[in-house]
N, C-alpha and C. Protein backbone atom coordinates (compact mmCIF):
# COMPACT_ATOMS: atom_id res chain seq x y z
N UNK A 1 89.42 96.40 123.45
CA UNK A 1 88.73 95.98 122.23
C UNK A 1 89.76 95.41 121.24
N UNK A 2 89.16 94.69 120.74
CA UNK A 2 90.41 93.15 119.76
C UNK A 2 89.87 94.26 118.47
N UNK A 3 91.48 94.19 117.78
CA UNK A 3 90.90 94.42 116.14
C UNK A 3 90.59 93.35 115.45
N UNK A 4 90.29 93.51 114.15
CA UNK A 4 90.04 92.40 113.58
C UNK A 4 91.65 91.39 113.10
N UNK A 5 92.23 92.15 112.94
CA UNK A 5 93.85 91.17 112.63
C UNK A 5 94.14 90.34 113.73
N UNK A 6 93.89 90.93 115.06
CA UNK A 6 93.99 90.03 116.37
C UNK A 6 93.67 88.64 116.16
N UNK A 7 92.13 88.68 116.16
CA UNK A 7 90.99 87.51 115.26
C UNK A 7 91.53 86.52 114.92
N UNK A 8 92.66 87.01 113.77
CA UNK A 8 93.24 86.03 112.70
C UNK A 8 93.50 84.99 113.01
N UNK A 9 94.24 83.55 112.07
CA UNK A 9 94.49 82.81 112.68
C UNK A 9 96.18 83.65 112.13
N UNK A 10 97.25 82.51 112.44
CA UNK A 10 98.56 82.78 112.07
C UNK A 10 98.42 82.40 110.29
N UNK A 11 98.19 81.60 109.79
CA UNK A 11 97.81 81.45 108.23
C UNK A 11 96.83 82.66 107.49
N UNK A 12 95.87 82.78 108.51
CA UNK A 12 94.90 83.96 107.50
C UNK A 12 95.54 85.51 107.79
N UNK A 13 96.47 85.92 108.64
CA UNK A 13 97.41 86.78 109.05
C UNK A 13 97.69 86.96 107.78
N UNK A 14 99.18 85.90 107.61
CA UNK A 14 100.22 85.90 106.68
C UNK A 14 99.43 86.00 104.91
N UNK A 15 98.24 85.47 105.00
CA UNK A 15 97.69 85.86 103.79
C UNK A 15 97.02 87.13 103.49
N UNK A 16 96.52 87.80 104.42
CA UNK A 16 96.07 89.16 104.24
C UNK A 16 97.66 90.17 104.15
N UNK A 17 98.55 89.94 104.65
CA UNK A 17 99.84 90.84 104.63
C UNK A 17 100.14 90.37 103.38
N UNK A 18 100.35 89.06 102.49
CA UNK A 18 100.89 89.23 100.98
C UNK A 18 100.12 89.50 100.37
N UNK A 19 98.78 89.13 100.45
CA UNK A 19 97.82 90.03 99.39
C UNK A 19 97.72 91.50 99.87
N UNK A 20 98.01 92.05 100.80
CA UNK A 20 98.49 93.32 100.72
C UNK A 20 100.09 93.74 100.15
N UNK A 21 101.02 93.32 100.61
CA UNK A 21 102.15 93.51 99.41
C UNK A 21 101.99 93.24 98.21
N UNK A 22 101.16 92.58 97.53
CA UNK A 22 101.33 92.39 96.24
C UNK A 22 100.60 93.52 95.71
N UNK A 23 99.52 93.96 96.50
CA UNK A 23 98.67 95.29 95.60
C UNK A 23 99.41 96.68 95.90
N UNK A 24 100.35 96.36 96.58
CA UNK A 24 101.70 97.23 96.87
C UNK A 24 102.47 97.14 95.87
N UNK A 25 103.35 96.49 95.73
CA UNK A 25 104.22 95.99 94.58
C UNK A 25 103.15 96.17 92.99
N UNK A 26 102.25 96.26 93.23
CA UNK A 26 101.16 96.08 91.71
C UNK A 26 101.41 97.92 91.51
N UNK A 27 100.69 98.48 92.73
CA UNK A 27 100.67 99.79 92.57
C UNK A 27 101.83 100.60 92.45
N UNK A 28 103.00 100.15 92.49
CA UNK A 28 103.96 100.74 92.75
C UNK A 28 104.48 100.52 91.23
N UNK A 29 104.52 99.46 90.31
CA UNK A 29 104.81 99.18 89.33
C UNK A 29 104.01 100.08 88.14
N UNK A 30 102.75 100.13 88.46
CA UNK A 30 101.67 101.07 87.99
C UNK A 30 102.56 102.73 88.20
N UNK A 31 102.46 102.73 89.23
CA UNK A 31 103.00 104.38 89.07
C UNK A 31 104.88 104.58 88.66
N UNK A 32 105.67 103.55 88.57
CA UNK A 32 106.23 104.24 87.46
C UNK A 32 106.25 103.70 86.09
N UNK A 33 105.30 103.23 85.73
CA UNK A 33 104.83 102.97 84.64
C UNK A 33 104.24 104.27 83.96
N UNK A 34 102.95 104.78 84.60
CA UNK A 34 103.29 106.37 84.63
C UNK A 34 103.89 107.23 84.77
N UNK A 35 105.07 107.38 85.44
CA UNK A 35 106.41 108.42 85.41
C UNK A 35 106.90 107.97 84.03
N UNK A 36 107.11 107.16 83.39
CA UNK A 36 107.69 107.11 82.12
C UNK A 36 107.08 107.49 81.07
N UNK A 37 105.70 107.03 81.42
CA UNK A 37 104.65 108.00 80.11
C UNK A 37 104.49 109.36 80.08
N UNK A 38 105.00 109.87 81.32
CA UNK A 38 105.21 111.31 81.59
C UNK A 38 105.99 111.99 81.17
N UNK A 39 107.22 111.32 81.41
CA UNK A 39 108.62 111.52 81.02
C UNK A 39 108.86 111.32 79.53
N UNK A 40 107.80 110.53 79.09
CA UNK A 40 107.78 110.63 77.81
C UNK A 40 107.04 111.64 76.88
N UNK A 41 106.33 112.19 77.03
CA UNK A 41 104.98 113.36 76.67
C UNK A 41 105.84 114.47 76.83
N UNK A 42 106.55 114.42 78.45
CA UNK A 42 107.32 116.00 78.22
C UNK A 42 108.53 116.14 77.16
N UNK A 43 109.10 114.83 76.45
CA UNK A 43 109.60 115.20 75.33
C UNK A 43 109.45 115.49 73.63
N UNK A 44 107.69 114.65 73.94
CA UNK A 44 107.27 114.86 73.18
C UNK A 44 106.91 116.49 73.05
N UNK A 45 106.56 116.70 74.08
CA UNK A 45 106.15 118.22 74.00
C UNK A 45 107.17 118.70 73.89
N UNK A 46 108.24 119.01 74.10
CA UNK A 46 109.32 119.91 74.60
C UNK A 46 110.54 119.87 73.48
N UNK A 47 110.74 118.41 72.86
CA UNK A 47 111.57 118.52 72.07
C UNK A 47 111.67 119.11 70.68
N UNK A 48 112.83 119.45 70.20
CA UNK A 48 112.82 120.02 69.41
C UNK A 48 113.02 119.04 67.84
């Protein structure tokens, strides 16, 4: 049984793999974007 990436052509391949890295690279930018707002709150909380 063929998956569907098999299917592909070589162009619609290479475009489903960068529009998957980019929502990689998106999400990844996102979460430490949140580690810093984190990192920021615990000094808010914590500092003196």
């Amino acid at each position: 049984m063929e998956t569907a990436q098999e299917n592909l052509s070589k162009e619609d391949f290479l475009k489903v793999i960068s529009s998957r890295y980019e929502k990689i690279k998106s999400l990844s930018q996102e979460r430490d974007y949140q580690k810093v707002q984190v990192e920021i709150l615990k000094r808010m909380q914590f500092s003196q």
